[in-house]
Protein backbone atom coordinates (compact mmCIF):
# COMPACT_ATOMS: atom_id res chain seq x y z
CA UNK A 1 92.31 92.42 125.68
CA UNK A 2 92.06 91.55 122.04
CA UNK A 3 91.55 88.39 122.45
CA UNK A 4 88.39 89.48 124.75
CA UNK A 5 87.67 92.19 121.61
CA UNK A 6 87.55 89.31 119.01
CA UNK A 7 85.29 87.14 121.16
CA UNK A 8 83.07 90.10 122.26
CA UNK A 9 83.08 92.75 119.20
CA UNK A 10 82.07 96.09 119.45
CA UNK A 11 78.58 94.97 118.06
CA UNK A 12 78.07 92.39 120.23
CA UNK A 13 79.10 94.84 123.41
CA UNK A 14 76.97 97.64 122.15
CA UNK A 15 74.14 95.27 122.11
CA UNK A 16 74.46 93.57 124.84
CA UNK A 17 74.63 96.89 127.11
CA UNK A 18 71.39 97.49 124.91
CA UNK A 19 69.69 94.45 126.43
CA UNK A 20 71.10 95.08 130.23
CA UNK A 21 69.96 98.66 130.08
CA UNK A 22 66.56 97.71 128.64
CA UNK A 23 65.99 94.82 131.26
CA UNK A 24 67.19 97.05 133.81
CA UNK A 25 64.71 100.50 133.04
CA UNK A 26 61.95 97.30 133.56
CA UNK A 27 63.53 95.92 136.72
CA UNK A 28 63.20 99.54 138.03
CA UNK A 29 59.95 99.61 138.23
CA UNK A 30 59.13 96.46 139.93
CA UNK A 31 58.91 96.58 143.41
CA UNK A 32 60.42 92.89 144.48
CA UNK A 33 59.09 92.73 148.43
CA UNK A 34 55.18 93.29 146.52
CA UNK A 35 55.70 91.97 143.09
CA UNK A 36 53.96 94.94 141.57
CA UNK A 37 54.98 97.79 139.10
CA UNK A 38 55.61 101.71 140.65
CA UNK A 39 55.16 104.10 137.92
CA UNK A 40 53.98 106.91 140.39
CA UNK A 41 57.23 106.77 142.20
CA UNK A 42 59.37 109.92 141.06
CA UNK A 43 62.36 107.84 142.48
CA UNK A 44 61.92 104.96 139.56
CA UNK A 45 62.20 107.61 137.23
CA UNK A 46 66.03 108.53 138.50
CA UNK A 47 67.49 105.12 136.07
CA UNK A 48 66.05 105.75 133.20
CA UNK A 49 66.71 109.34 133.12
CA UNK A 50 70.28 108.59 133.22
CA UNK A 51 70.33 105.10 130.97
CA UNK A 52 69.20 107.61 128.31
CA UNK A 53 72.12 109.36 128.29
CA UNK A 54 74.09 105.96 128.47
CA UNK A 55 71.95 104.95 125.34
CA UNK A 56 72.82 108.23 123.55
CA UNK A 57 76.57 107.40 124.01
CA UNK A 58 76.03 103.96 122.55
CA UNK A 59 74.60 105.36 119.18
CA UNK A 60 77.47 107.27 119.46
CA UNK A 61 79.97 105.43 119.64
CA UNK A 62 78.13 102.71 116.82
CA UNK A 63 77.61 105.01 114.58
CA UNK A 64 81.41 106.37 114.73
CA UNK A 65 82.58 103.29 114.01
CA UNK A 66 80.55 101.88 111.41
CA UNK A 67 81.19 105.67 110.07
CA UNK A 68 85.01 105.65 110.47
CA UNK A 69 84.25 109.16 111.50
CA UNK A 70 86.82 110.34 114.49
CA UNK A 71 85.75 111.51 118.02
CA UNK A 72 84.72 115.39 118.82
CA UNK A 73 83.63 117.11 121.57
CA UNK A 74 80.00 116.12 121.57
CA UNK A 75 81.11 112.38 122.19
CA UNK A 76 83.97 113.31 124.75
CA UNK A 77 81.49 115.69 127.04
CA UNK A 78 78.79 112.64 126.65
CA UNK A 79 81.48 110.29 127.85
CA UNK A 80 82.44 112.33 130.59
CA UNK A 81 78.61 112.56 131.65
CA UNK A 82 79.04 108.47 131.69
CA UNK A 83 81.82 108.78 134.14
CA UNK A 84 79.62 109.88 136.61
CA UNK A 85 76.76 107.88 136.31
CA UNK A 86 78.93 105.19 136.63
CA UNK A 87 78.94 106.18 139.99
CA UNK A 88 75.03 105.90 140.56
CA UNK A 89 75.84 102.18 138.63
CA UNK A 90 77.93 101.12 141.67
CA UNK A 91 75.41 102.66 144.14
CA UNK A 92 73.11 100.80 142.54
CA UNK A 93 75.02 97.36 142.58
CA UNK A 94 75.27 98.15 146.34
CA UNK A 95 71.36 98.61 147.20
CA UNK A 96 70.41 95.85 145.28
CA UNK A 97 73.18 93.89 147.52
CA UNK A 98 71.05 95.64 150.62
CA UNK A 99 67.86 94.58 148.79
CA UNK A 100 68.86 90.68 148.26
CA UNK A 101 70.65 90.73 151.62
CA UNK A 102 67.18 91.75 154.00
CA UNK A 103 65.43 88.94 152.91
CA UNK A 104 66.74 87.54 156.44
CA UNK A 105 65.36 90.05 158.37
CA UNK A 106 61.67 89.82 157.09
CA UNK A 107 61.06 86.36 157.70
CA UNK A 108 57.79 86.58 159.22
CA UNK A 109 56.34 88.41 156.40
CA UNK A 110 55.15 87.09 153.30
CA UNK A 111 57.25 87.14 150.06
CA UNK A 112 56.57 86.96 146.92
CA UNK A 113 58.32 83.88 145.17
CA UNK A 114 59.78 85.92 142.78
CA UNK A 115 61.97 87.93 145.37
CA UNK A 116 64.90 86.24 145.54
CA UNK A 117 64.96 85.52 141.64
CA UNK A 118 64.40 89.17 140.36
CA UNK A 119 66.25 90.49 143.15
CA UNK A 120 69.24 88.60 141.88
CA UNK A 121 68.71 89.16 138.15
CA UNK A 122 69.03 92.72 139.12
CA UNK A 123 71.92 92.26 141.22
CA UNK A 124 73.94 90.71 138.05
CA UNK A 125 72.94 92.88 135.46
CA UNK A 126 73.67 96.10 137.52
CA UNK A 127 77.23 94.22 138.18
CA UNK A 128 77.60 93.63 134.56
CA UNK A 129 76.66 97.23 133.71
CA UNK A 130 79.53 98.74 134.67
CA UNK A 131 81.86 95.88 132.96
CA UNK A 132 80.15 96.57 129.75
CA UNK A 133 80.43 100.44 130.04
CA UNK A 134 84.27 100.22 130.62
CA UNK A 135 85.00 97.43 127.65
CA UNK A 136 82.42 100.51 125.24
CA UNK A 137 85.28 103.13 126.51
CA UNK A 138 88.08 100.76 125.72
CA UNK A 139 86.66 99.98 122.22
CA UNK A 140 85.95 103.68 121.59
CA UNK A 141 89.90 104.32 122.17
CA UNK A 142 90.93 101.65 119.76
CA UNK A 143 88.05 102.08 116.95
CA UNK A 144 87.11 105.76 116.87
CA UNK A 145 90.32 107.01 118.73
CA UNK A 146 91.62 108.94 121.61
CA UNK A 147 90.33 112.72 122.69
CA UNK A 148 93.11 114.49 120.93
CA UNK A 149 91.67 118.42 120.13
CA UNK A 150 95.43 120.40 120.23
CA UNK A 151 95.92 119.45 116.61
CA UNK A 152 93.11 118.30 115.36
CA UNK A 153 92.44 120.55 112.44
CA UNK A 154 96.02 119.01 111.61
CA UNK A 155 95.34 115.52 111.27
CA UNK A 156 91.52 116.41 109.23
CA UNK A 157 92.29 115.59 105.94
CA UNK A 158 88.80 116.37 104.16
CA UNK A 159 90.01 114.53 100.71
CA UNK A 160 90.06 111.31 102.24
């Protein structure tokens, strides 16, 4: 793993799950069997309600590192709230699966020429999602530190 962490710093991770979330908020959107944007569709909104929190836990975690500043309670109940959207991430990774996989059974129909291409760009960045979201909790344990309240008014030193 720190071999991975000197190829792929915490910079470079941080931005990176910038870019997929971004893409992805887009991607929502789009419908791929019409090739047209939804933005009346309460559904679409579901994503991007959640990516915000995911983006508030990447400030986060940037600016406790570039800070030096050590993790409190804010960041840990934040993280915890990214535990369980992982969960609509892998949901996610499995209906755009469904989505790329029923191109077979609509055959007679016209489709857009852009189906199979956006339908797997989604498909890989909601796989790579996740990836990214578990190496940003690894490099929050090794940069900022663990979630360690029993003693933690022992180990503040203010004169530091």
């Amino acid at each position: 793993m720190n071999t991975l962490s000197k190829i792929i710093t915490w910079k470079r991770n941080i931005l990176a799950s910038l870019a997929v979330l971004l893409v992805l908020i887009v991607l929502d959107f789009y419908g791929v069997y019409t090739n047209k944007f939804y933005f009346l569709k309460a559904d679409n909104y579901i994503f991007p309600v959640l990516a915000s929190v995911h983006l508030l836990y990447l400030y986060v975690v940037w600016f406790k590192i570039s800070e030096g500043e050590l993790p409190d309670p804010k960041m840990r109940n934040i993280e915890y709230v990214l535990y369980a959207i992982m969960i609509v991430y892998v949901f996610k990774i499995y209906d755009s699966a469904q989505v790329l996989g029923s191109v077979k059974y609509y055959e007679e129909h016209v489709i857009p020429a852009t189906f199979k291409p956006v339908a797997t760009l989604t498909l890989v960045l909601y796989s790579i999602l996740p990836i990214l979201t578990i190496y940003t909790f690894w490099l929050r344990k090794r940069y900022v530190g663990v979630y360690n309240f029993e003693n933690y008014n022992d180990n503040l030193n203010i004169w530091q």
